[in-house]
Protein backbone atom coordinates (compact mmCIF):
# COMPACT_ATOMS: atom_id res chain seq x y z
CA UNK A 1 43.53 5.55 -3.02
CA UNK A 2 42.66 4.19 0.44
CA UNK A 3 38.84 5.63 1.86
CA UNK A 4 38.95 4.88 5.84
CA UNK A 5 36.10 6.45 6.38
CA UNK A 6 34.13 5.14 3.92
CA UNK A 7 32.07 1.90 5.56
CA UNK A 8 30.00 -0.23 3.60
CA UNK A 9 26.38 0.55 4.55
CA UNK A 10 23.26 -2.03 3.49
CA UNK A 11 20.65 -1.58 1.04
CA UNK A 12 18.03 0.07 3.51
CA UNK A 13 15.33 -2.54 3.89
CA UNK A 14 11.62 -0.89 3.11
CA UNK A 15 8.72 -1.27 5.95
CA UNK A 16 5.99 -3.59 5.28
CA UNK A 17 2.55 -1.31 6.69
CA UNK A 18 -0.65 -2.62 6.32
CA UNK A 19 -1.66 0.83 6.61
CA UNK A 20 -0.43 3.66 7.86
CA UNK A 21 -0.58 6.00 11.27
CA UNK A 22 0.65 9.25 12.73
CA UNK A 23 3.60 9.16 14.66
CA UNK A 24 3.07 9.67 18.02
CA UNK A 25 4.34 12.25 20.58
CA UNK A 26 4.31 15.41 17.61
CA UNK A 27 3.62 17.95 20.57
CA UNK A 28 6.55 17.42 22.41
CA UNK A 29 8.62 16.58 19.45
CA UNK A 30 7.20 20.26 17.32
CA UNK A 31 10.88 22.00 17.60
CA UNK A 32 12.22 18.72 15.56
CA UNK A 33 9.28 18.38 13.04
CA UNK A 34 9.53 21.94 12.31
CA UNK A 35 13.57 22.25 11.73
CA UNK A 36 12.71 19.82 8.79
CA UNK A 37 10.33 22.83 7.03
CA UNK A 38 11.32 25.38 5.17
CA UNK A 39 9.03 28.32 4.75
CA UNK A 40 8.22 26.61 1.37
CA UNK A 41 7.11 23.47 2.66
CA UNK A 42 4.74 25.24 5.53
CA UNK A 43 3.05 27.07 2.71
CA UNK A 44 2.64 24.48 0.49
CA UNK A 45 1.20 22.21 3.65
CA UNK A 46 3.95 19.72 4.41
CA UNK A 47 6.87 17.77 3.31
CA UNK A 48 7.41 14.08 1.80
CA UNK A 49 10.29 11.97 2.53
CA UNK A 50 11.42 8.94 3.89
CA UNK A 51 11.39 7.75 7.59
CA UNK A 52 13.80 5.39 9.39
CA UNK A 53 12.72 3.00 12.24
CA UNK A 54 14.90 2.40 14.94
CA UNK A 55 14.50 0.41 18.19
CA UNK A 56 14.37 2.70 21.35
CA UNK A 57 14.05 2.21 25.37
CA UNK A 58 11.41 -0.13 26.95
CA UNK A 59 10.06 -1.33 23.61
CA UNK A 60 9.60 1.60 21.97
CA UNK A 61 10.13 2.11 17.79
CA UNK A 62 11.71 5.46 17.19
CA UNK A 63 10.94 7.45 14.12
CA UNK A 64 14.02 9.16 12.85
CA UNK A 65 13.86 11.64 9.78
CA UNK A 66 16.99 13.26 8.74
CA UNK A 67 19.06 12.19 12.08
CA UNK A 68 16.08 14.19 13.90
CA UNK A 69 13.61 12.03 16.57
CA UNK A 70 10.26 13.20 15.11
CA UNK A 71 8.31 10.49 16.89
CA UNK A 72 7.14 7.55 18.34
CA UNK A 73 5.31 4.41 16.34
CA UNK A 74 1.85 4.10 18.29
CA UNK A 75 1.76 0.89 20.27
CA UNK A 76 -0.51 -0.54 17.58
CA UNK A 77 2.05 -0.40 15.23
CA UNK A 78 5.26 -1.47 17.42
CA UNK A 79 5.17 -5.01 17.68
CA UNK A 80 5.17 -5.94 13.93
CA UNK A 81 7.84 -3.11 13.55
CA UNK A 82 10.15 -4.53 16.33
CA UNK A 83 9.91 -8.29 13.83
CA UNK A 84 10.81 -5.86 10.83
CA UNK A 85 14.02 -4.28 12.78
CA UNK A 86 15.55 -7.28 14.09
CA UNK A 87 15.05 -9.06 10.53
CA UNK A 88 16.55 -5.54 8.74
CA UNK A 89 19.53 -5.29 10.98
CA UNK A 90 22.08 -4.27 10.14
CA UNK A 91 19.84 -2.78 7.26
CA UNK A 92 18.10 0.34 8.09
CA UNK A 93 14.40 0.18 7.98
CA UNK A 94 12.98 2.84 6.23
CA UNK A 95 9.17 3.94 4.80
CA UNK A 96 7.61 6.83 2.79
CA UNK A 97 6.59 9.58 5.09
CA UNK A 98 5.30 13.17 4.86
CA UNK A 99 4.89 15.72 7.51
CA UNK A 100 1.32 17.64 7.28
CA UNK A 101 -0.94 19.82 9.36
CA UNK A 102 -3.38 18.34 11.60
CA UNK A 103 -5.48 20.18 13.63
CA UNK A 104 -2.96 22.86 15.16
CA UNK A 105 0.26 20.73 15.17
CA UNK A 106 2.40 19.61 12.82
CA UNK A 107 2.49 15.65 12.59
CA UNK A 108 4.37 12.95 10.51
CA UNK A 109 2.15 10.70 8.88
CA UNK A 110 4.19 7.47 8.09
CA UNK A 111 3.03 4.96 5.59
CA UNK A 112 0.61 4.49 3.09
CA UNK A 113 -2.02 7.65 2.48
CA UNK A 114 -5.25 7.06 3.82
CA UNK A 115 -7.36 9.65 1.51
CA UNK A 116 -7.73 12.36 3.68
CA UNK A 117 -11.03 13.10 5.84
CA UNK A 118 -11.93 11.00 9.20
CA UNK A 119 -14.63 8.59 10.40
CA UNK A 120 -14.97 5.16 9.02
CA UNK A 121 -11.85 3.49 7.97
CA UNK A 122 -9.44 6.92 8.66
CA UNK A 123 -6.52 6.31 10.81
CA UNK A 124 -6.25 6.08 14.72
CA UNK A 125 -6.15 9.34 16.46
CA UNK A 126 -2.45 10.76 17.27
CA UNK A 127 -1.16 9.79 20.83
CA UNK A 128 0.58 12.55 22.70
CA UNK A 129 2.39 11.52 25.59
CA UNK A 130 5.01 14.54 25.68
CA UNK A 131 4.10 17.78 27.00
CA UNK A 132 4.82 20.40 25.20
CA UNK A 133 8.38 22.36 25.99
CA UNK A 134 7.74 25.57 27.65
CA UNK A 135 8.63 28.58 25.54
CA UNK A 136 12.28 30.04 25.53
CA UNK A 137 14.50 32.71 23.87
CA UNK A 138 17.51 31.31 23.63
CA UNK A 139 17.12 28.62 25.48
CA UNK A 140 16.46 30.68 28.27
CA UNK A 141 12.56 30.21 29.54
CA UNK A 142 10.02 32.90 28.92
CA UNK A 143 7.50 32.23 31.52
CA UNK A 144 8.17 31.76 35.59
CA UNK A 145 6.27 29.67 37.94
């Protein structure tokens, strides 16, 4: 039987991170982080899973989880992943991720675990670029300027 459909995908090609580093942007991005959760996961404290990197406008490294944008990689982080992509394609480049409480957001923490706590040798502090989206029921705005 003939499969049209069916293409013939690479291997996914794992990220090499020295360490690792919350994706940035989690503010803006909170409607797309939390879709992932079930009520499970939020009472249990998060969610493990894999990440995929892909290449995005003016330089920018996307973090994709599930066919959801949950991210940005911090500028830090971009230039060795933008080597990684063009040597992966067309292999998707993937890493171990997990999406956990910090502070009063919930953020995707991509790569190797750091141990917890701050201070000497913890990671970078997020980067938030994106405002957060005004509130809405149905898509409809709550508030009025």
């Amino acid at each position: 039987m003939l499969r049209f459909w069916r293409r013939h995908r690479a291997e996914p090609m794992a990220a090499e991170l020295a360490q690792g580093f919350w994706a940035s942007d989690a503010v803006g991005l909170q409607r797309a982080i939390l879709s992932l959760l079930s009520a499970v996961d939020r009472r249990r404290g998060g969610l493990s899973g894999r990440v995929e990197f892909t290449a995005g406008a003016e330089g920018r490294v996307v973090v994709v989880w599930g066919n959801r944008i949950v991210g940005f990689v911090p500028p830090a982080h971009a230039g060795s992943l933008h080597a990684q992509l063009g040597e992966a394609d067309p292999a998707a480049l993937v890493a171990d991720a997990s999406i956990r409480r910090y502070e009063e957001n919930w953020r995707v923490w991509v790569g190797p675990e750091w141990g917890g706590g701050g201070g000497e040798g913890g990671p970078e502090e997020p980067i938030d670029e994106l405002d957060a989206p005004p509130p809405t029921i149905l898509g409809i705005p709550t508030k009025r300027r």
